[in-house]
N, C-alpha and C. Protein backbone atom coordinates (compact mmCIF):
# COMPACT_ATOMS: atom_id res chain seq x y z
N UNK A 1 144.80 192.61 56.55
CA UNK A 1 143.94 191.65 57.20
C UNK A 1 144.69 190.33 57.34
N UNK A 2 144.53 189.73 58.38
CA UNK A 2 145.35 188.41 58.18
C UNK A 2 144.11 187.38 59.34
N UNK A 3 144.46 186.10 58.92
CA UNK A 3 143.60 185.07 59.13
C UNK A 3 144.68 183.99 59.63
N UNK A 4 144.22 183.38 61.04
CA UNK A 4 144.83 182.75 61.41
C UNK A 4 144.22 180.90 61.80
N UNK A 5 145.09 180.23 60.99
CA UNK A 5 144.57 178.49 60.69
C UNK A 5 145.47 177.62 60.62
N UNK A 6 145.26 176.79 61.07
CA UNK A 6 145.58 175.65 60.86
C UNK A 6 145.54 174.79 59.22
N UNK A 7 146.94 174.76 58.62
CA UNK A 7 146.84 173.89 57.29
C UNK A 7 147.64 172.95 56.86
N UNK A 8 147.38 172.11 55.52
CA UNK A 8 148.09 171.10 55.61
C UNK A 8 149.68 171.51 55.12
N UNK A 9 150.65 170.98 55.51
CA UNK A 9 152.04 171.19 55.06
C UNK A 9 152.60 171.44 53.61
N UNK A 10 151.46 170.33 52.93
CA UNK A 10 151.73 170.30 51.24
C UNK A 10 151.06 171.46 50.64
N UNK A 11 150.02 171.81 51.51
CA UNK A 11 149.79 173.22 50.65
C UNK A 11 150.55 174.80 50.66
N UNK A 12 152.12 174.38 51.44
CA UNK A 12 152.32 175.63 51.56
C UNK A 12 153.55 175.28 50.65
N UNK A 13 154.23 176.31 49.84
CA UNK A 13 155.27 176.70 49.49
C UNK A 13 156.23 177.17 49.64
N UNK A 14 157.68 177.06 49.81
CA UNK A 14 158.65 177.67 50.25
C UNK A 14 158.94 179.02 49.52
N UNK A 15 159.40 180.01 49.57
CA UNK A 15 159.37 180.97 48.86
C UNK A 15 160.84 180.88 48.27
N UNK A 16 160.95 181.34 46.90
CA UNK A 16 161.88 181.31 46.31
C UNK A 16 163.47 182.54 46.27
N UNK A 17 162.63 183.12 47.06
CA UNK A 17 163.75 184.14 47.20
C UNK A 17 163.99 184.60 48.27
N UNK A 18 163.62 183.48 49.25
CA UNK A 18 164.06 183.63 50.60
C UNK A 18 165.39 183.31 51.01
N UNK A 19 165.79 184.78 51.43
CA UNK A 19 167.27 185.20 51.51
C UNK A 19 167.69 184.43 52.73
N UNK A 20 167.13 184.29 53.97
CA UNK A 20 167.55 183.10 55.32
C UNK A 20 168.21 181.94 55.41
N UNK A 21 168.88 181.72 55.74
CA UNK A 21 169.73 180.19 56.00
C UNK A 21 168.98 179.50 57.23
N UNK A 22 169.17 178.57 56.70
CA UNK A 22 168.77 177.33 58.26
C UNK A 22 170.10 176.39 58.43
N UNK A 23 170.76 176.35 59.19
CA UNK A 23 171.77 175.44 59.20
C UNK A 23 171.10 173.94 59.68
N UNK A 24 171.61 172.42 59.70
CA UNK A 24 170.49 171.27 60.03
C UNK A 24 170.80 171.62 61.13
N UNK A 25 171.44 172.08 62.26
CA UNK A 25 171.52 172.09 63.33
C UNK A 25 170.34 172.86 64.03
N UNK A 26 170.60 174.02 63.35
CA UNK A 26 169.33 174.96 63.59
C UNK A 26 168.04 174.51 63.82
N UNK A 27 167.83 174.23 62.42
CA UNK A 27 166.42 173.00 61.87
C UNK A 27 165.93 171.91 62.98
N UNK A 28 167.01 171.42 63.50
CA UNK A 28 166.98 170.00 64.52
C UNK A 28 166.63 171.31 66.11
N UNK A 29 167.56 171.90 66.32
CA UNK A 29 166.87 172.80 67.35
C UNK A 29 165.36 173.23 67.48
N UNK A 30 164.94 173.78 66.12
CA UNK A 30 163.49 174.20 66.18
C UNK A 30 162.63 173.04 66.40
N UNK A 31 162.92 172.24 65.63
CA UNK A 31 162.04 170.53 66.17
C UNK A 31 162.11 170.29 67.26
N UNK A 32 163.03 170.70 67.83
CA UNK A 32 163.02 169.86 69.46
C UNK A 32 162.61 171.07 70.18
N UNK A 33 162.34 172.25 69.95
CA UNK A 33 161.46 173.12 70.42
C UNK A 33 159.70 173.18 70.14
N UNK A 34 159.93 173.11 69.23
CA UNK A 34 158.01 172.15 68.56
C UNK A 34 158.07 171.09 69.64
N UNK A 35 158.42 170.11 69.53
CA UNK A 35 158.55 169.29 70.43
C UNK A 35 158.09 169.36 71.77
N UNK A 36 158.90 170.21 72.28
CA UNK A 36 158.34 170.33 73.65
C UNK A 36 157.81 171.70 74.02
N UNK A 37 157.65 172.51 73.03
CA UNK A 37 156.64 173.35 73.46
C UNK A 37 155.00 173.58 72.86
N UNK A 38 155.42 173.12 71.67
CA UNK A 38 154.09 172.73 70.75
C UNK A 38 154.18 173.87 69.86
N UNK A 39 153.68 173.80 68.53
CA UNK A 39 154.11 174.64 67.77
C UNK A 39 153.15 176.44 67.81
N UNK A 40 153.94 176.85 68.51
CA UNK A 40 153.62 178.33 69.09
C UNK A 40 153.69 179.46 68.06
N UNK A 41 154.35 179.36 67.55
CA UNK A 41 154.48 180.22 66.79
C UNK A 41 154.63 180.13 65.13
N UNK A 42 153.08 180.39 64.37
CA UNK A 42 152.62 180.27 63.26
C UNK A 42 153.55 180.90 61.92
N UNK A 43 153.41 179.55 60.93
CA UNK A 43 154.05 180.66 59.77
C UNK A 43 153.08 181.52 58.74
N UNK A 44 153.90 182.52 58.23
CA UNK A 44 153.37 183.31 58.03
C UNK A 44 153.43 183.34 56.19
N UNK A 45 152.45 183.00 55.78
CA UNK A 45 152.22 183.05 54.12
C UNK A 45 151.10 184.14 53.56
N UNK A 46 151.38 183.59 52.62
CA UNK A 46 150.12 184.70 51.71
C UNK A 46 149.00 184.16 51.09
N UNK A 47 148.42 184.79 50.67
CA UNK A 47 146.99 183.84 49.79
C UNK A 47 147.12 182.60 49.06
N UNK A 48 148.41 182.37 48.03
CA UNK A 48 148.15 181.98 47.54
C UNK A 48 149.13 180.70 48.45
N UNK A 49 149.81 180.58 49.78
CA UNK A 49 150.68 179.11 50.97
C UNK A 49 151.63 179.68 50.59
N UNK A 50 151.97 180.69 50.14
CA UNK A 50 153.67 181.21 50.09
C UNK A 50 154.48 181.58 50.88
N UNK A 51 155.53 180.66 51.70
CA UNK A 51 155.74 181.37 53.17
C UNK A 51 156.52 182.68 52.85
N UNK A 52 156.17 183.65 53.56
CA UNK A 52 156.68 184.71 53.65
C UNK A 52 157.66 184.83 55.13
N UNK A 53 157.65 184.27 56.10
CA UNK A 53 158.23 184.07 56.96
C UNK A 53 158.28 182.74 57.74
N UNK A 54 159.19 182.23 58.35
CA UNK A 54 159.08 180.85 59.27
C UNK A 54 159.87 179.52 57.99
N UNK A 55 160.27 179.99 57.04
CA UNK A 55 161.14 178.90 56.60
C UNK A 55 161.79 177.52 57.63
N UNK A 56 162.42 178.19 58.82
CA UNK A 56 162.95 177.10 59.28
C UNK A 56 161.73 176.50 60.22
N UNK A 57 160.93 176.86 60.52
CA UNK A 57 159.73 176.27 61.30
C UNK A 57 159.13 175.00 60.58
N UNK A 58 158.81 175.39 58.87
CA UNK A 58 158.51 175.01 57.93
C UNK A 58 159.47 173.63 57.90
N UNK A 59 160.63 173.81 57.82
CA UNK A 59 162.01 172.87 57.54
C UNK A 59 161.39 171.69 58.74
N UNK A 60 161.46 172.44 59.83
CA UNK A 60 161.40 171.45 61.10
C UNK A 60 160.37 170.88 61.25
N UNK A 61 159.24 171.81 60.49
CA UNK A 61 157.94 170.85 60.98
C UNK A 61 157.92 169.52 59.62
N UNK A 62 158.55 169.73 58.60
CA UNK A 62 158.27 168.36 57.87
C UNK A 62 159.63 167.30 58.21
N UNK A 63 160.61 167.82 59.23
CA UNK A 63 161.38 167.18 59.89
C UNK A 63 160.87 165.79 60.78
N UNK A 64 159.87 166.84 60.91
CA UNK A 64 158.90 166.11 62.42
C UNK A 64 157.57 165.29 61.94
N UNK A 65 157.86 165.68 60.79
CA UNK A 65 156.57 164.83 59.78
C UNK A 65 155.07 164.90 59.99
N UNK A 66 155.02 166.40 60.56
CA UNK A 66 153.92 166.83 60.39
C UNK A 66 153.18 166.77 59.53
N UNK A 67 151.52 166.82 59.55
CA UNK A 67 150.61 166.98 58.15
C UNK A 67 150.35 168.31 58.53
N UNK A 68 149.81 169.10 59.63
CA UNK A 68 149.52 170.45 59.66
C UNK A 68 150.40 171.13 60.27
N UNK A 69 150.20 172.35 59.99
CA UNK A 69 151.08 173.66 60.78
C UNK A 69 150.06 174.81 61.01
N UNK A 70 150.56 175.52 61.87
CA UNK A 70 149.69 176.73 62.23
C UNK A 70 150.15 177.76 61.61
N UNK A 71 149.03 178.87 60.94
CA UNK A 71 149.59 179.73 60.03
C UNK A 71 148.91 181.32 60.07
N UNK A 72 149.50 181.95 60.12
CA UNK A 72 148.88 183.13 59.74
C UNK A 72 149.05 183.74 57.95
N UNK A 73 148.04 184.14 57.38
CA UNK A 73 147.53 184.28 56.15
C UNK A 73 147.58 185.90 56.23
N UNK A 74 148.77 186.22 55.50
CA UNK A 74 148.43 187.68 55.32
C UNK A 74 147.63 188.50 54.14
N UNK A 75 146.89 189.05 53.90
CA UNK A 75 145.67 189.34 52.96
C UNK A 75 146.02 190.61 52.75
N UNK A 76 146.28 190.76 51.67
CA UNK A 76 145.91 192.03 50.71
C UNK A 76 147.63 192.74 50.78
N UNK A 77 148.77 192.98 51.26
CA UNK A 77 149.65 193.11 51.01
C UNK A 77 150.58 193.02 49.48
N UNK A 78 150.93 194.20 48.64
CA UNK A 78 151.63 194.34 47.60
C UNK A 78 152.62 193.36 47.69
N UNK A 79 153.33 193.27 46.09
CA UNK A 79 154.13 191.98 46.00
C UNK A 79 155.36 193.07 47.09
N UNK A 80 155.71 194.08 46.61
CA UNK A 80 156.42 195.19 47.47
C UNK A 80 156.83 194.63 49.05
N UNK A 81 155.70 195.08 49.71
CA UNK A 81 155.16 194.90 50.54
C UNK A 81 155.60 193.42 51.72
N UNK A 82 155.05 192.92 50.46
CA UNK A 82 155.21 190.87 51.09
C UNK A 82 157.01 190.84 51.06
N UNK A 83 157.44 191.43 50.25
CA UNK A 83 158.83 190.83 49.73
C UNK A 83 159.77 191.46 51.18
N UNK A 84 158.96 193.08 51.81
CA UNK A 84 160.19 193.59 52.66
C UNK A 84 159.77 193.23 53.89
N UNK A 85 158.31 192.83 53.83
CA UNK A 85 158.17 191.71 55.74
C UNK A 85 158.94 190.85 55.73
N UNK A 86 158.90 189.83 54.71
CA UNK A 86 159.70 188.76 54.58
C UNK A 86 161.33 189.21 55.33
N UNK A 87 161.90 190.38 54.77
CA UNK A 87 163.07 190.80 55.12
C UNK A 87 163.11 191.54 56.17
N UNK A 88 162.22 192.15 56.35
CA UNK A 88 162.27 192.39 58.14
C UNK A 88 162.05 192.11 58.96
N UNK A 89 161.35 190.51 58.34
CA UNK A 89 160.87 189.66 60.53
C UNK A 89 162.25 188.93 60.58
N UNK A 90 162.80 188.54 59.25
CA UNK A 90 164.27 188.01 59.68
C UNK A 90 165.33 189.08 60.59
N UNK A 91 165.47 190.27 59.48
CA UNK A 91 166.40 191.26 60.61
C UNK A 91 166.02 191.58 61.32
N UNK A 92 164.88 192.26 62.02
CA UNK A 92 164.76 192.64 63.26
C UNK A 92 164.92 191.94 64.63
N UNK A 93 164.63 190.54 64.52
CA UNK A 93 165.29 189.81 65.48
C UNK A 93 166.37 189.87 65.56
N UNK A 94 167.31 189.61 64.55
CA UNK A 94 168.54 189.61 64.81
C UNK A 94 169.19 190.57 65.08
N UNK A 95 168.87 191.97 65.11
CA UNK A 95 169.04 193.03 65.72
C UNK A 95 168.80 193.16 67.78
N UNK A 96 168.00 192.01 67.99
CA UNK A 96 167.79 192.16 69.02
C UNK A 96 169.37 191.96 69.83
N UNK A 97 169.21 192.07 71.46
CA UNK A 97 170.31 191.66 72.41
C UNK A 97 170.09 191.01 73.39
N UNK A 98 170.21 191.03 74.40
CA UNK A 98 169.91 190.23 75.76
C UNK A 98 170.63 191.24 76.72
N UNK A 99 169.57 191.28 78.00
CA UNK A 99 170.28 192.16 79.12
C UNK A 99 170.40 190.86 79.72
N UNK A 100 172.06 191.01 80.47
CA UNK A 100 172.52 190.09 80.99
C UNK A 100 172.47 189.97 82.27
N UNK A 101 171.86 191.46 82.82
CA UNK A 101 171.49 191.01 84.15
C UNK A 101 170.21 190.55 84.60
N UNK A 102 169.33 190.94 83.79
CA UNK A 102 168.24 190.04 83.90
C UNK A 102 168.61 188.34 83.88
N UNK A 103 169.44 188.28 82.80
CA UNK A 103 169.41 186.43 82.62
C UNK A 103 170.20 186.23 83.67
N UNK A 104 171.27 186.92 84.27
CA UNK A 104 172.15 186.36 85.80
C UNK A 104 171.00 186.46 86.71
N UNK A 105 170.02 186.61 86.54
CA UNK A 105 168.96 186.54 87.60
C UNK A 105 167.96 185.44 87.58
N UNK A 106 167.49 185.36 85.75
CA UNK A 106 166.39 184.36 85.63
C UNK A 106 166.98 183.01 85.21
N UNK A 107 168.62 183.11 84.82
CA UNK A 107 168.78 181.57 84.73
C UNK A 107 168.78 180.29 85.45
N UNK A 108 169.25 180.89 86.88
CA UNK A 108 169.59 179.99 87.86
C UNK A 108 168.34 179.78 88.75
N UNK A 109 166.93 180.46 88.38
CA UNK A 109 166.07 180.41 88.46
C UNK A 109 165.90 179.68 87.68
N UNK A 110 165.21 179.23 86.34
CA UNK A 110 165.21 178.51 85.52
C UNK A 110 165.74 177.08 85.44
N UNK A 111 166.74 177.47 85.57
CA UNK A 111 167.60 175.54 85.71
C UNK A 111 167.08 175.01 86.65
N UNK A 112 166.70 175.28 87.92
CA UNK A 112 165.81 174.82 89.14
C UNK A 112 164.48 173.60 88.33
N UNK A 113 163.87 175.13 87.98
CA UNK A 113 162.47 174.68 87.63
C UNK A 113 162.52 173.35 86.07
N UNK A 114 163.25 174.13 85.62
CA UNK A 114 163.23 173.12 84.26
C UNK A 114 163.88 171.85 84.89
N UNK A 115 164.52 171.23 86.09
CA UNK A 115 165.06 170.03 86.10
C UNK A 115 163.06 169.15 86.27
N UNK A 116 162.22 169.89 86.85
CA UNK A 116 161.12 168.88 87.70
C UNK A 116 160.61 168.72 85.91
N UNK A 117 160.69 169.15 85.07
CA UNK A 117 160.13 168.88 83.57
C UNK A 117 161.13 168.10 82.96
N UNK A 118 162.03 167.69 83.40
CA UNK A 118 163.06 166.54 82.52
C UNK A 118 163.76 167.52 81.69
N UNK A 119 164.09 168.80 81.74
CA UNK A 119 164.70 169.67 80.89
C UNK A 119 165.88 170.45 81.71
N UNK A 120 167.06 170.54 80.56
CA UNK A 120 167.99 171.07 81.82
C UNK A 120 168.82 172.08 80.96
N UNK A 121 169.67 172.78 81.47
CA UNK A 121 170.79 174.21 80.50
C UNK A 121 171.68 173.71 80.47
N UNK A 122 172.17 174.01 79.31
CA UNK A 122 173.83 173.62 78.75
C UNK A 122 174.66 174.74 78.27
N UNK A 123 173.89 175.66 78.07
CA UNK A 123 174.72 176.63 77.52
C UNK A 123 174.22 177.97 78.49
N UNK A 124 175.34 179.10 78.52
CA UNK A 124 175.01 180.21 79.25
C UNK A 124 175.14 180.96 77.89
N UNK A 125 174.14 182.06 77.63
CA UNK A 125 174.60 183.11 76.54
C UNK A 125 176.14 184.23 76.88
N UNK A 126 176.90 183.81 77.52
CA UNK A 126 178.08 184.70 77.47
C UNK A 126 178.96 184.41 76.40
N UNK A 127 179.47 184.69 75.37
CA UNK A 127 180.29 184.27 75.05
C UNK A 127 181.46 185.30 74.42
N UNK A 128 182.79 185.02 74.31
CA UNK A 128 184.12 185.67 73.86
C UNK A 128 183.81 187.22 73.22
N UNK A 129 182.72 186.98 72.13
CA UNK A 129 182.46 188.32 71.59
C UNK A 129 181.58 189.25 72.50
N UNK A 130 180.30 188.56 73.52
CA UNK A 130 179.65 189.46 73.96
C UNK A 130 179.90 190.42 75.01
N UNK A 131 181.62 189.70 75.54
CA UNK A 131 181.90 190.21 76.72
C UNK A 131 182.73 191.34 76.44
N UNK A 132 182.97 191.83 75.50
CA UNK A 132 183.65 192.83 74.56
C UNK A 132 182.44 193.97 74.57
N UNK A 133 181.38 193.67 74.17
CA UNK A 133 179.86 194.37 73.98
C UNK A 133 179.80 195.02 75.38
N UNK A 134 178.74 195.85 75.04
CA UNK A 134 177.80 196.48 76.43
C UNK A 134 176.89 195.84 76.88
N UNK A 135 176.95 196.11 78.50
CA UNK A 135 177.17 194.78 79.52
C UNK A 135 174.66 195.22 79.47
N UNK A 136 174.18 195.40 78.02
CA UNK A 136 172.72 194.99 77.72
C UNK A 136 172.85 193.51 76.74
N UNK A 137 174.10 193.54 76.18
CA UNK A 137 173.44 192.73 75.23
C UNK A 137 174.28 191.63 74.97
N UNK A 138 174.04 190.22 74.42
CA UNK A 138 174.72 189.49 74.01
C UNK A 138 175.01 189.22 72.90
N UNK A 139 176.03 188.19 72.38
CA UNK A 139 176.56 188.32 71.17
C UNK A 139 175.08 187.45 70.42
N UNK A 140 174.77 187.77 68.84
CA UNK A 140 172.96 187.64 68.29
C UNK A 140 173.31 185.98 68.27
N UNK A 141 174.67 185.61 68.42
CA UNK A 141 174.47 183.87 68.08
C UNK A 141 174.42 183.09 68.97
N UNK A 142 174.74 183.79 70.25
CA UNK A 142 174.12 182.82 71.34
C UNK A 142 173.04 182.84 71.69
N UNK A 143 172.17 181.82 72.50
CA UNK A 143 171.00 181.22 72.78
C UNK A 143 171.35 181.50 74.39
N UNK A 144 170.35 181.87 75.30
CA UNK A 144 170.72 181.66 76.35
C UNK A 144 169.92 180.32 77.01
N UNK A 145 169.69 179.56 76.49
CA UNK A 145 169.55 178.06 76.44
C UNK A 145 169.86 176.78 75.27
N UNK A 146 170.11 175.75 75.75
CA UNK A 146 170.01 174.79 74.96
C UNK A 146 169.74 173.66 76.06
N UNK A 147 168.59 173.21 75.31
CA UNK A 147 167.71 172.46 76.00
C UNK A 147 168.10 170.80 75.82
N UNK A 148 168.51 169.57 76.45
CA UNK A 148 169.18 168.81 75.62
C UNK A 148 168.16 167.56 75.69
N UNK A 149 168.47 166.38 74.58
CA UNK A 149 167.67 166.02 73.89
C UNK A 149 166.62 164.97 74.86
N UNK A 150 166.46 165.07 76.34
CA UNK A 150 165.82 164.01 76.96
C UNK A 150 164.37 164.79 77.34
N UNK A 151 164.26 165.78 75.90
CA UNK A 151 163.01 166.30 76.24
C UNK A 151 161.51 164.97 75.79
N UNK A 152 160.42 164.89 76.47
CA UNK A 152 159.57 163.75 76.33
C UNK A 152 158.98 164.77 75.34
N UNK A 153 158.23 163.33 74.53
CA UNK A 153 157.35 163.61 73.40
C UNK A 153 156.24 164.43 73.25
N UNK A 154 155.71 165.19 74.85
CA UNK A 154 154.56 166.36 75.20
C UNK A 154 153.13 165.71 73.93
N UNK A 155 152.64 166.72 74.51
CA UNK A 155 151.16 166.55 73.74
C UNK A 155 151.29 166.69 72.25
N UNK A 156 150.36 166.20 71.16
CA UNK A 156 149.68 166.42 70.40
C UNK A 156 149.95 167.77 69.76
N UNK A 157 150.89 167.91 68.84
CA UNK A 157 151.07 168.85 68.13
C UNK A 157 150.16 169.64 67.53
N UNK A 158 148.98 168.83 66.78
CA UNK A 158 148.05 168.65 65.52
C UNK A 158 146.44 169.30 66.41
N UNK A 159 145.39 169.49 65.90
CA UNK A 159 144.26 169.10 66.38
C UNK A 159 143.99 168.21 66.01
């Protein structure tokens, strides 16, 4: 069962054996994605504010000096259980790839539209290792954006 709310920052806890890195760069990326997209995507704790997933969301949102965050509450899950979501919402993304012909299609689409929002691309996801790869996927450390910093302050994070 899981329950989804809005809570305050101090009541959640970082988990202690969360295996994930955030580099500050990273951290400063996710803020400036809160930023201008608003915080979309909830972290994920347990009964008692224990994040079980979203560490760096967590990082960025008291970056940003938030009082609330949006959260999903997972209910009734073994300590088991909690410990190998935790470890599989991290890997399974990073397992993901990128088809590159889709993005040779939707980027230059994209850069269009994102100039009328004050937002523009700096980076293409190709890089040295992915072009070695099969021509679905890109290398897991590129981004096929980076959005740069003349994004405006957008709405109201908070309710």
């Amino acid at each position: 069962m899981v329950d989804i709310c809005w809570i305050a920052i101090d009541k959640l806890t970082p988990n202690g054996r969360n295996a994930r890195t955030h580099s500050r760069k990273q951290i400063r990326q996710i803020a400036d994605s809160i930023r201008a997209f608003g915080f979309v995507v909830p972290i994920l704790i347990d009964d008692d504010g224990v994040i079980i997933a979203g560490h760096g969301r967590y990082a960025a949102a008291k970056l940003l000096d938030l009082k609330q965050v949006p959260a999903i509450k997972v209910r009734g899950l073994s300590e088991a259980k909690r410990r190998a979501l935790a470890l599989a919402d991290n890997k399974i993304g990073e397992n993901a790839g990128w088809d590159r012909e889709r993005l040779a299609i939707e980027l230059p689409v994209l850069a269009e539209i994102l100039v009328v929002e004050g937002l523009s691309m700096s980076q293409l996801p190709v890089s040295r290792r992915s072009r070695s790869t099969s021509s679905r996927s890109t290398s897991r450390r590129t981004h096929p954006i980076r959005m740069t910093r003349s994004i405006p302050s957008g709405p109201r994070l908070l309710r």
